[in-house]
Protein backbone atom coordinates (compact mmCIF):
# COMPACT_ATOMS: atom_id res chain seq x y z
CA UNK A 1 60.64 126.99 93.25
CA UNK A 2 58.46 126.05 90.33
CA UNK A 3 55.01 125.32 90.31
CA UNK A 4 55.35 121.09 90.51
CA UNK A 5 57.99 121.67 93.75
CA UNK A 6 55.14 124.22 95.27
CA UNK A 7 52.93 121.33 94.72
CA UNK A 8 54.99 118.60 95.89
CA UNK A 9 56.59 120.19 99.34
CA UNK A 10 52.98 122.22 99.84
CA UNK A 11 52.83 120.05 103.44
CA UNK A 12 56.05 121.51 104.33
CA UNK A 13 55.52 124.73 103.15
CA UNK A 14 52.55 125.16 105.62
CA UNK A 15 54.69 125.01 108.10
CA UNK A 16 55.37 128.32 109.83
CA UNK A 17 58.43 127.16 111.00
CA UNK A 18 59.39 126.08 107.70
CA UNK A 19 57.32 127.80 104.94
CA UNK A 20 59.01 128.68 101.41
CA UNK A 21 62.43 129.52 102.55
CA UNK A 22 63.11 126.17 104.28
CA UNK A 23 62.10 124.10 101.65
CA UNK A 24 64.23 126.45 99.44
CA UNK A 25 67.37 125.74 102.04
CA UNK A 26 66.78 121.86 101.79
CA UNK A 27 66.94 121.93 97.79
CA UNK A 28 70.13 123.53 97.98
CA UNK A 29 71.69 122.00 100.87
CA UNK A 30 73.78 119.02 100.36
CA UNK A 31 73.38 115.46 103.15
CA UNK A 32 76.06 112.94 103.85
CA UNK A 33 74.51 109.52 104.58
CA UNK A 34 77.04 106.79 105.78
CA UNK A 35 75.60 103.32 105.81
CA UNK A 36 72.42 101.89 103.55
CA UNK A 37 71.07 99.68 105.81
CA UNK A 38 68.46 99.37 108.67
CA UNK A 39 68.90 103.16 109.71
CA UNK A 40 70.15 104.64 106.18
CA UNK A 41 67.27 103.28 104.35
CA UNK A 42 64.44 105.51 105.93
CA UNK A 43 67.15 108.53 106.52
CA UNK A 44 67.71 108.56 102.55
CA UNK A 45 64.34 108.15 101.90
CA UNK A 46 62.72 110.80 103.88
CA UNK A 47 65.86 112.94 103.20
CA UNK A 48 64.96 112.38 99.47
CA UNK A 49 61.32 112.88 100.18
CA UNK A 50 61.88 116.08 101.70
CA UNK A 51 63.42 117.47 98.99
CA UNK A 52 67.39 117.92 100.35
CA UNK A 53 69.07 118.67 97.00
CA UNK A 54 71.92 116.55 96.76
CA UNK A 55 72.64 112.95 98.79
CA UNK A 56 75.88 111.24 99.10
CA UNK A 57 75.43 107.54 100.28
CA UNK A 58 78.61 105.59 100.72
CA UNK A 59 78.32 102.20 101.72
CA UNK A 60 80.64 99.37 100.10
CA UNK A 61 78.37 96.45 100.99
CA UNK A 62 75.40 94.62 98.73
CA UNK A 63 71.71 93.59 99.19
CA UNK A 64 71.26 90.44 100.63
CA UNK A 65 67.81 88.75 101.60
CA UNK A 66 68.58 88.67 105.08
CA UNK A 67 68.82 93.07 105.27
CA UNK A 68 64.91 92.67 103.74
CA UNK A 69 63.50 92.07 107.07
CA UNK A 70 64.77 96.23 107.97
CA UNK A 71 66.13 97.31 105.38
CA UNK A 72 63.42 99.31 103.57
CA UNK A 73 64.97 100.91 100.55
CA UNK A 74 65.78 97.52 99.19
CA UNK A 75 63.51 95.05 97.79
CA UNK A 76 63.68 91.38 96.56
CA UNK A 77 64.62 92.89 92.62
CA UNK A 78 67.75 94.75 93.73
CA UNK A 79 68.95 91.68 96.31
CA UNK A 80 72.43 91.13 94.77
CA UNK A 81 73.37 95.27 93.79
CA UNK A 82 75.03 97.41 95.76
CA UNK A 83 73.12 99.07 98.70
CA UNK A 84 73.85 102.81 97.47
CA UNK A 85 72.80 101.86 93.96
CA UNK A 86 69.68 100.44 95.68
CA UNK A 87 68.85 103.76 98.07
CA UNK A 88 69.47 105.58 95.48
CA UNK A 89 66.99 103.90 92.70
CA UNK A 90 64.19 104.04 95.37
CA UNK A 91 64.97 107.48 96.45
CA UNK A 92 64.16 108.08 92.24
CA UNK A 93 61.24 106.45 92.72
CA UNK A 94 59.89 108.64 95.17
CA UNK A 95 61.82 111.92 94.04
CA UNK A 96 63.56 111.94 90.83
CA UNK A 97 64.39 115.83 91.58
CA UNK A 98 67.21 114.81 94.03
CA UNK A 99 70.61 114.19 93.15
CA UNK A 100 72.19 111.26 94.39
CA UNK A 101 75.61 110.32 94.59
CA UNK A 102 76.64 106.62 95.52
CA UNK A 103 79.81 105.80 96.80
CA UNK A 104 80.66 101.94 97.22
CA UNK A 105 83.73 102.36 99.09
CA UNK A 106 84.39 101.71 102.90
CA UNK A 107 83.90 105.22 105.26
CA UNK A 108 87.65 105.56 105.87
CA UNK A 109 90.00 108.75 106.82
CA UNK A 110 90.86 109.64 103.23
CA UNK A 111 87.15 109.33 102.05
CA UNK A 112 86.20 110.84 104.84
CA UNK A 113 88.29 113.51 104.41
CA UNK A 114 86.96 114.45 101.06
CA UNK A 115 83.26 113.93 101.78
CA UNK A 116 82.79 115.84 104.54
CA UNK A 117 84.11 118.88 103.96
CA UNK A 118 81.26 119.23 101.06
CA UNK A 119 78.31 118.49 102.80
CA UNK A 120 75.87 120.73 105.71
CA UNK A 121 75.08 117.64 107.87
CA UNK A 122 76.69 114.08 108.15
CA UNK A 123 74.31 110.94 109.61
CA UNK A 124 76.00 108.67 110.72
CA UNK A 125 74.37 105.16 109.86
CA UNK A 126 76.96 102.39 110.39
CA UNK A 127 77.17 99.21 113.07
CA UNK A 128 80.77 99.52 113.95
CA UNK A 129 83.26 101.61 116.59
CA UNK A 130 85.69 102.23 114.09
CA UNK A 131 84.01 103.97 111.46
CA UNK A 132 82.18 106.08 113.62
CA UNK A 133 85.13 107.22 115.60
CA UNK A 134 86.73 107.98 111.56
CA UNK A 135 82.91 109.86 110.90
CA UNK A 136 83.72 111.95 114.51
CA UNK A 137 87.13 112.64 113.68
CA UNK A 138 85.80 113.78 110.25
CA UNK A 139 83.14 116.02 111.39
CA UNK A 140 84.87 117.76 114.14
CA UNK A 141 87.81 118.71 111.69
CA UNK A 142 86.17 119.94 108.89
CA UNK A 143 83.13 121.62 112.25
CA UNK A 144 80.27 120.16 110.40
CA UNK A 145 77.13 118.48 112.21
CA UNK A 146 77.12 114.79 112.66
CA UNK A 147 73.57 112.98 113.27
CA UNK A 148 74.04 109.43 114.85
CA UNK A 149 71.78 106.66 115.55
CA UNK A 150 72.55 103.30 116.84
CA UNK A 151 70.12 100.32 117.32
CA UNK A 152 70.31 96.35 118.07
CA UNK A 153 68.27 93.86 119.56
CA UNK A 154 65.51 96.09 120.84
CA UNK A 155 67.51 99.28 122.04
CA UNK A 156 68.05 102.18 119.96
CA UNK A 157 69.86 105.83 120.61
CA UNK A 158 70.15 109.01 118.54
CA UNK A 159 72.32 112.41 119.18
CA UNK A 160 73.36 115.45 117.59
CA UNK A 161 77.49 116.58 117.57
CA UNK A 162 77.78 120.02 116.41
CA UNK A 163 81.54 120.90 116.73
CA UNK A 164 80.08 124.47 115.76
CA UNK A 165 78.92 125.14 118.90
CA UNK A 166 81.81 125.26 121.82
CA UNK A 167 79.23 123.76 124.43
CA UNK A 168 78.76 120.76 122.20
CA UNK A 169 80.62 117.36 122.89
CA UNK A 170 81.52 115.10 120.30
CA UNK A 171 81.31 111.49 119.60
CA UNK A 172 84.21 110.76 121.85
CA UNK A 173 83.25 112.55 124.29
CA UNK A 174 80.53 110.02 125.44
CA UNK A 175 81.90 106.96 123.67
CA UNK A 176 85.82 107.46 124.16
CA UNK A 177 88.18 105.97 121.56
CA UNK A 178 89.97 104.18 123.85
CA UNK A 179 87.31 102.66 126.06
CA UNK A 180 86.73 98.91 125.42
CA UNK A 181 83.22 99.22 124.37
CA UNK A 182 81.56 95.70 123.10
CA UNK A 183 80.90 95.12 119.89
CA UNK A 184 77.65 94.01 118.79
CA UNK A 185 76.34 93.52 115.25
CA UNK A 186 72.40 92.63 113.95
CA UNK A 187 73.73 89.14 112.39
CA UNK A 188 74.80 87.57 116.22
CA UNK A 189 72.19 89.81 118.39
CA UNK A 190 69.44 90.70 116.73
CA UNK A 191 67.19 93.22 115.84
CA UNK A 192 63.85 94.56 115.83
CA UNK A 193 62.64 95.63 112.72
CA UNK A 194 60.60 98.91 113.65
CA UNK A 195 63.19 99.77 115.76
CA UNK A 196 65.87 100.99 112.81
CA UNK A 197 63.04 102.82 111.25
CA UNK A 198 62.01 105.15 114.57
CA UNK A 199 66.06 105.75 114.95
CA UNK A 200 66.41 106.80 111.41
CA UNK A 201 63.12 108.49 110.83
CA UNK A 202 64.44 110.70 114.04
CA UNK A 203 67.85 111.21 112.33
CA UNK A 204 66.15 112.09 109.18
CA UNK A 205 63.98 115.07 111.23
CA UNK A 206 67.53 116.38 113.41
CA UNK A 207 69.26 116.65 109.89
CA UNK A 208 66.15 118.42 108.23
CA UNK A 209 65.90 120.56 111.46
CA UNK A 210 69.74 121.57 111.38
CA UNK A 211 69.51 122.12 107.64
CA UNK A 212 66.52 124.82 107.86
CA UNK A 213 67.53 126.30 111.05
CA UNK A 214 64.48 125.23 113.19
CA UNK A 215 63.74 124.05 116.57
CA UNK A 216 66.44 122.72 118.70
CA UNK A 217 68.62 119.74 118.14
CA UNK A 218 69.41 116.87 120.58
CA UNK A 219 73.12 118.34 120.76
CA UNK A 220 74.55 117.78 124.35
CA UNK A 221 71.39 115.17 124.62
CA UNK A 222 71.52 111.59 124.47
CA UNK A 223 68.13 110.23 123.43
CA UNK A 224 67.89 106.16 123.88
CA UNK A 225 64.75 103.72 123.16
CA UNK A 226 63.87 100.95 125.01
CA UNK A 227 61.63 99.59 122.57
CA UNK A 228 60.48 96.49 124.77
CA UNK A 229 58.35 99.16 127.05
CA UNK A 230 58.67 101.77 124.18
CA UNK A 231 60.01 104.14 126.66
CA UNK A 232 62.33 107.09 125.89
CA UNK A 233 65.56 108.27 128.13
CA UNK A 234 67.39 111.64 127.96
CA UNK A 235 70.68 111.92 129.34
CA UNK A 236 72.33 114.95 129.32
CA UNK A 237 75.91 114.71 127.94
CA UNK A 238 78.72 117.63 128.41
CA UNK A 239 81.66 118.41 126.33
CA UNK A 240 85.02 116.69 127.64
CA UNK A 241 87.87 118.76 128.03
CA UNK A 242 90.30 115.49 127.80
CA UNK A 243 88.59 114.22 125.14
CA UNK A 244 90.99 113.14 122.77
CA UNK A 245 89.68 114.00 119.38
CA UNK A 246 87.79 117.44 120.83
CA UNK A 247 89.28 118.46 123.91
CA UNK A 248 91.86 121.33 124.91
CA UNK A 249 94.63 118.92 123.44
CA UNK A 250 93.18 116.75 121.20
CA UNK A 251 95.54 113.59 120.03
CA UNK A 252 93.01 111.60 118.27
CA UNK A 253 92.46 113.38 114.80
């Protein structure tokens, strides 16, 4: 590192779990952020504050004065551009060393397919079933780690898939493909605006965490907020061997 990134990451640095040689693995390591909004904004800004190399930030959608009130890598300038345009102009702001890549295209199987095979960890920042079941499929094919957060109204959740590890379940695995889970978006229910920045700021620390090697990840643990009585929940979650997109005869990829 030169003298200016010694200066810059010095907080991380004295960090014994950390130190030189994790700050060195985040500059070189590459992060896949799907989605710009409420939970993508503070994962690609402390990503980019951290010092991980190289972001990729799809998301197809564009700032509107409504995504203000969570949405904290946007401001009233950039209402009107595209969200990855906007993440990534703030992200300069803070760290013009990283390289960001924005993709305004929706998350589907063939982007998928070329994205994630380039990237060390995937976060998984989107408000619909469909394109995270398309991230899960992604990740587990191409065995890379997938950090997901969800949060609406005043209930949040964040886990760790690592299809690396044989023990791990997948996305499916807890929230099957075929189950007819309810959809719920920000623009009919709600949300509270903290709330997408604990979610992400905790997806942001599992990706930097899997990235340098350090501490242990929520794999195989479902952690969910209830952020009226800000209390936390664990549940334990095991790998499904009928899981369709994981399992001993997977049918879903």
């Amino acid at each position: 590192m030169q003298d200016e990134q010694l200066l810059r990451y010095s907080r991380h640095i004295l960090l014994n779990e950390l130190g030189v040689e994790g700050q060195e693995r985040l500059l070189a390591s590459r992060a896949l952020v799907i989605g710009a909004g409420g939970l993508g904004s503070p994962v690609a800004l402390y990503l980019g504050s951290a010092g991980v190399g190289h972001l990729t930030i799809v998301d197809h959608d564009h700032v509107d004065a409504t995504n203000l009130q969570r949405q904290i890598a946007h401001t009233m300038a950039r209402v009107g551009e595209p969200k990855a345009h906007s993440a990534r102009d703030a992200i300069a702001e803070i760290n013009p060393d990283v390289r960001v890549t924005p993709v305004l295209h929706r998350a589907d199987d063939g982007l998928l397919d070329d994205l994630v095979p380039q990237a060390d960890v995937v976060l998984d920042c989107t408000d619909n079933f469909a394109t995270r079941h398309a991230i899960n499929r992604a990740c587990v094919k191409h065995r890379k780690p997938l950090v997901s957060g969800a949060a609406i109204r005043f209930d949040g959740q964040i886990s760790v898939y690592d299809p690396r590890s044989g023990a791990s379940p997948c996305y499916a695995c807890v929230f099957p493909e075929a189950a007819a889970f309810e959809e719920t978006r920000c623009a009919t229910m709600g949300v509270f605006a903290p709330l997408v920045g604990i979610i992400g700021t905790l997806q942001a620390a599992e990706a930097i965490k899997l990235l340098c090697g350090i501490g242990t990840s929520l794999a195989g643990r479902l952690l969910m907020l209830d952020g009226r009585g800000m209390e936390f929940t664990e549940v334990r979650i095991a790998r499904q061997s009928s899981c369709t997109v994981c399992g001993a005869t997977p049918t879903g990829r």
